[in-house]
C-alpha atoms as a PDB file:
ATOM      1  CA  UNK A   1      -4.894   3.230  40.512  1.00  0.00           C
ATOM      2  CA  UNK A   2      -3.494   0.234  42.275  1.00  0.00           C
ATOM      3  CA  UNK A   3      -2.741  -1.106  38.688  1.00  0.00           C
ATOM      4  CA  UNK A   4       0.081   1.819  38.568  1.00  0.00           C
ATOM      5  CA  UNK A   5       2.032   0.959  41.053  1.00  0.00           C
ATOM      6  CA  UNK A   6       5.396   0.922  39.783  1.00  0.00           C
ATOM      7  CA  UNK A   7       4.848   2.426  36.316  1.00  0.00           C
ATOM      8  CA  UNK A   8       6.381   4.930  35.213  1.00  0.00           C
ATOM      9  CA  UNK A   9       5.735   8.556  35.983  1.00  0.00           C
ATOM     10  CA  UNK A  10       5.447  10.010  32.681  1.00  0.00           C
ATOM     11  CA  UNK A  11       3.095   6.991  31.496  1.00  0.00           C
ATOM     12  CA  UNK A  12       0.869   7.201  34.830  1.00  0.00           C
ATOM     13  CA  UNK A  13       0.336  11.476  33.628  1.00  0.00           C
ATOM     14  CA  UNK A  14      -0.587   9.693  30.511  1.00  0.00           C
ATOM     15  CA  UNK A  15      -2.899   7.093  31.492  1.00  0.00           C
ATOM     16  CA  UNK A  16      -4.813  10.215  33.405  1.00  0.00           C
ATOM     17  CA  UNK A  17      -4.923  12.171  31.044  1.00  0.00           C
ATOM     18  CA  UNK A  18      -6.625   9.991  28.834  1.00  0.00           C
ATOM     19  CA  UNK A  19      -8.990   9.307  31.776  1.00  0.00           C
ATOM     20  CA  UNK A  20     -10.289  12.719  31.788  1.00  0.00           C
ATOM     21  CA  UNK A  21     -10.504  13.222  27.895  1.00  0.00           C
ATOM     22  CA  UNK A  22     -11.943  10.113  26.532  1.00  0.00           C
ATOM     23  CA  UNK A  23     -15.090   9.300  25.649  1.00  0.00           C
ATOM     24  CA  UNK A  24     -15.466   6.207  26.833  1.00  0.00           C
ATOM     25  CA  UNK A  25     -14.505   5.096  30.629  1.00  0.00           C
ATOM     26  CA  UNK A  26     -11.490   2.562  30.941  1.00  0.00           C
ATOM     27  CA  UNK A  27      -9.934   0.559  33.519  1.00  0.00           C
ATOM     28  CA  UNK A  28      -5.726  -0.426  33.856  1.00  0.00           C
ATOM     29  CA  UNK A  29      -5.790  -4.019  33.960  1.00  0.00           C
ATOM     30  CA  UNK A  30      -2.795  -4.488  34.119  1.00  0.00           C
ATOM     31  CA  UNK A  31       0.799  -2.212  34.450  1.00  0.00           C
ATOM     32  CA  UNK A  32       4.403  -3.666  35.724  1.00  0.00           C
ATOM     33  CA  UNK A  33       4.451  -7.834  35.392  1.00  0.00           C
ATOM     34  CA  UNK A  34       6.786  -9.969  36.692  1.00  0.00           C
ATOM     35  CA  UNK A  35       8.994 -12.327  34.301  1.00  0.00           C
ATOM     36  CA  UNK A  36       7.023 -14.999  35.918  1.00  0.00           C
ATOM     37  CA  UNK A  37       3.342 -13.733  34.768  1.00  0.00           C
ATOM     38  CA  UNK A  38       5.078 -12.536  31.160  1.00  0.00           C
ATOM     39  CA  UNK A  39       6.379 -16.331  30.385  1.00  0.00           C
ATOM     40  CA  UNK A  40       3.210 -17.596  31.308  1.00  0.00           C
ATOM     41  CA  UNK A  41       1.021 -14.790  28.669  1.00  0.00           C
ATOM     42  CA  UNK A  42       3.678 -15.959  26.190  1.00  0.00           C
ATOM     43  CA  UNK A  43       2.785 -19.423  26.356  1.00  0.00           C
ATOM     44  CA  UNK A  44      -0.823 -18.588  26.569  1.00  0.00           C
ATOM     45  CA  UNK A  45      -0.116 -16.801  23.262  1.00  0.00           C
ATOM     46  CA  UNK A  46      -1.516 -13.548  24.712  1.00  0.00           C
ATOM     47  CA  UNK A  47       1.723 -11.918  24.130  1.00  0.00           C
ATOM     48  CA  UNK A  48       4.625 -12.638  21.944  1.00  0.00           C
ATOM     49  CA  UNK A  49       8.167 -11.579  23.885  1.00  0.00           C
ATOM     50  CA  UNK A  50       9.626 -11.949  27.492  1.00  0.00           C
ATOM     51  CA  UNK A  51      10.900  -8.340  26.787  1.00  0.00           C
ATOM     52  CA  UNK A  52       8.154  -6.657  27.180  1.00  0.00           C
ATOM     53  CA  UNK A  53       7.932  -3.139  28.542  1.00  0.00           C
ATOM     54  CA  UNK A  54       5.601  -4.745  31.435  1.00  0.00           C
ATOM     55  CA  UNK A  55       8.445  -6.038  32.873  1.00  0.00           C
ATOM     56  CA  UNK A  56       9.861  -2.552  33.402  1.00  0.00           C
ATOM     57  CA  UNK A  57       6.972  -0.508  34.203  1.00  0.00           C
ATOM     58  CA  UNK A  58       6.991   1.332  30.602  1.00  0.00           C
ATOM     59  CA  UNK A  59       3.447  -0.294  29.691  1.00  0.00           C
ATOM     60  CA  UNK A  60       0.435  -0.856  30.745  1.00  0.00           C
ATOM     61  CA  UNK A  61      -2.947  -2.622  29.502  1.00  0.00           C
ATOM     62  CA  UNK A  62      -6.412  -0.950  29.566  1.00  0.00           C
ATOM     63  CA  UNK A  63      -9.893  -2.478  29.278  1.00  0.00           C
ATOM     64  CA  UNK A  64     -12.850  -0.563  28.207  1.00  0.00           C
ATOM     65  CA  UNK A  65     -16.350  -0.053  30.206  1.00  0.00           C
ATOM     66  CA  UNK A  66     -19.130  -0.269  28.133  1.00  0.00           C
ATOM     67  CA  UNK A  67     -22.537  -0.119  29.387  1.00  0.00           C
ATOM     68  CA  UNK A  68     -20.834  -0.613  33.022  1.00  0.00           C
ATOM     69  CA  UNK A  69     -19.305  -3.931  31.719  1.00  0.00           C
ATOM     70  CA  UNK A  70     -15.872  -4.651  30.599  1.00  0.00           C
ATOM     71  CA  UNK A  71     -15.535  -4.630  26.923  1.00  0.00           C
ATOM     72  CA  UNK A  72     -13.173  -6.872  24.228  1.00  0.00           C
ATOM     73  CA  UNK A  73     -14.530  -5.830  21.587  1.00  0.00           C
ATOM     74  CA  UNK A  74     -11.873  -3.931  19.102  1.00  0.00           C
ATOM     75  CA  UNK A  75     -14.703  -0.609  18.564  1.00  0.00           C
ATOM     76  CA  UNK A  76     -14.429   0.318  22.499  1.00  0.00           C
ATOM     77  CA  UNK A  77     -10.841   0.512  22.406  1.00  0.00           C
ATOM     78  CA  UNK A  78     -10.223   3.234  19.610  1.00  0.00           C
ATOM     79  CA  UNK A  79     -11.401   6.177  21.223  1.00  0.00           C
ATOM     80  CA  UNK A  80      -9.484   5.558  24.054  1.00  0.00           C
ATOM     81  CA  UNK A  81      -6.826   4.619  21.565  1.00  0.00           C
ATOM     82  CA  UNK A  82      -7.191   8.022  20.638  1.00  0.00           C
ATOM     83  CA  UNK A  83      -7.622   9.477  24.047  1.00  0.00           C
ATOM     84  CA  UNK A  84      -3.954   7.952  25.019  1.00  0.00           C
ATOM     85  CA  UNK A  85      -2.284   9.550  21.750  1.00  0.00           C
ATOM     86  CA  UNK A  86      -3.918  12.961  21.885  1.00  0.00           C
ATOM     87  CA  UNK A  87      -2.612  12.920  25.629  1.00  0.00           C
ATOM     88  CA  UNK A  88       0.796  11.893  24.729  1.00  0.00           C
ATOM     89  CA  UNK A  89       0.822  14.730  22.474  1.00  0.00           C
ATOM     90  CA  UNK A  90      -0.746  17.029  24.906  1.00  0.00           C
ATOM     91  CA  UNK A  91       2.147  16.388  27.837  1.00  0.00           C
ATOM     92  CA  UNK A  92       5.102  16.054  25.173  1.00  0.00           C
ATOM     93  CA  UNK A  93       4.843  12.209  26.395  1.00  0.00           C
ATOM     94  CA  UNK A  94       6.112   9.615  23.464  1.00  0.00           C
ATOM     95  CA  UNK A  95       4.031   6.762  23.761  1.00  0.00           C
ATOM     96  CA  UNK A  96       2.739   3.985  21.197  1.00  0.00           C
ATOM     97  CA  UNK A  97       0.448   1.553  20.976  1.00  0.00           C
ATOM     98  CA  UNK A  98       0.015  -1.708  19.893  1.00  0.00           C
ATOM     99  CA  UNK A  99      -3.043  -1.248  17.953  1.00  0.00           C
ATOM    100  CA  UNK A 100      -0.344   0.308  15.650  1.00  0.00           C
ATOM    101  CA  UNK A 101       1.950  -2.734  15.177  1.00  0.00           C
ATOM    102  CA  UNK A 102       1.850  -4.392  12.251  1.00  0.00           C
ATOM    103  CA  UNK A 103       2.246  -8.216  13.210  1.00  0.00           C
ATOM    104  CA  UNK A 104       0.463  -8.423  16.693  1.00  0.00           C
ATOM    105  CA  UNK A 105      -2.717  -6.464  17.232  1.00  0.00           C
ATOM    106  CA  UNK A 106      -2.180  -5.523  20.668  1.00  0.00           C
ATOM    107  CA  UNK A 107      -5.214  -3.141  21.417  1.00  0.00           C
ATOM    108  CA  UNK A 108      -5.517  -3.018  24.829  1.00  0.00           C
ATOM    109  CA  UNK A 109      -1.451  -2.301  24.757  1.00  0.00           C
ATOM    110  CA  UNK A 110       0.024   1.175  25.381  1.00  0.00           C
ATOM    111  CA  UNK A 111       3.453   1.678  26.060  1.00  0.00           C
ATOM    112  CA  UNK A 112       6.629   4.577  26.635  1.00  0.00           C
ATOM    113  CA  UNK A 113       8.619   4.558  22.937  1.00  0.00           C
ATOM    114  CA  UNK A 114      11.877   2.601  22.821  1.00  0.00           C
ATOM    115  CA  UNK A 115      13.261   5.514  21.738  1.00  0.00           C
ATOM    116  CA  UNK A 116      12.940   7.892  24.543  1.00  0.00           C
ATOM    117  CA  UNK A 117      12.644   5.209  27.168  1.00  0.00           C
ATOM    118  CA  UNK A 118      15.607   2.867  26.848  1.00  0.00           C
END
């Protein structure tokens, strides 16, 4: 929970949510970021803007648990994938994820829509 400090409210119902629905156990490894941390993930080439949604609290990253070890491996995240959008759908939350974009396969990514989070 320490990880969602700062984010925002809506997204930490969310990221709950999911918790309780999803098949496979998750941790939030990350939520708001400082410009600081985001230049360096750019550079790193672990991300690909300094405007994220990090920076704001309308994101957060997710890692799954599999077999009581942290998993990277794309197949862990898309149930909780799944978990997040059912939830969003559940509490009337717009959210998206970056398993979703098209040029930056971000799966570990889930963030508050542009749209109805300026």
């Amino acid at each position: 929970l320490k990880a969602l400090q700062e984010v925002h409210p809506d997204l930490i119902k969310v990221v709950k949510q999911a918790a309780r629905i999803t098949p496979i156990p998750f941790i939030i490894t990350e939520g708001i970021r400082t410009l600081t941390r985001q230049r360096l993930l750019v550079e790193q080439g672990l991300s690909k803007t300094l405007n994220s949604r990090h920076l704001t609290g309308h994101a957060v990253d997710f890692a799954p648990i599999v077999d009581g070890v942290l998993s990277w491996k794309t197949p862990a995240f898309l149930p909780i994938i799944s978990a997040f959008k059912e939830s969003g759908r559940l509490l009337r939350v717009a959210i998206e994820s970056g398993s979703d974009w098209k040029s930056f396969k971000d799966y570990p990514h889930i963030q508050l829509s542009w749209r109805i989070y300026p």
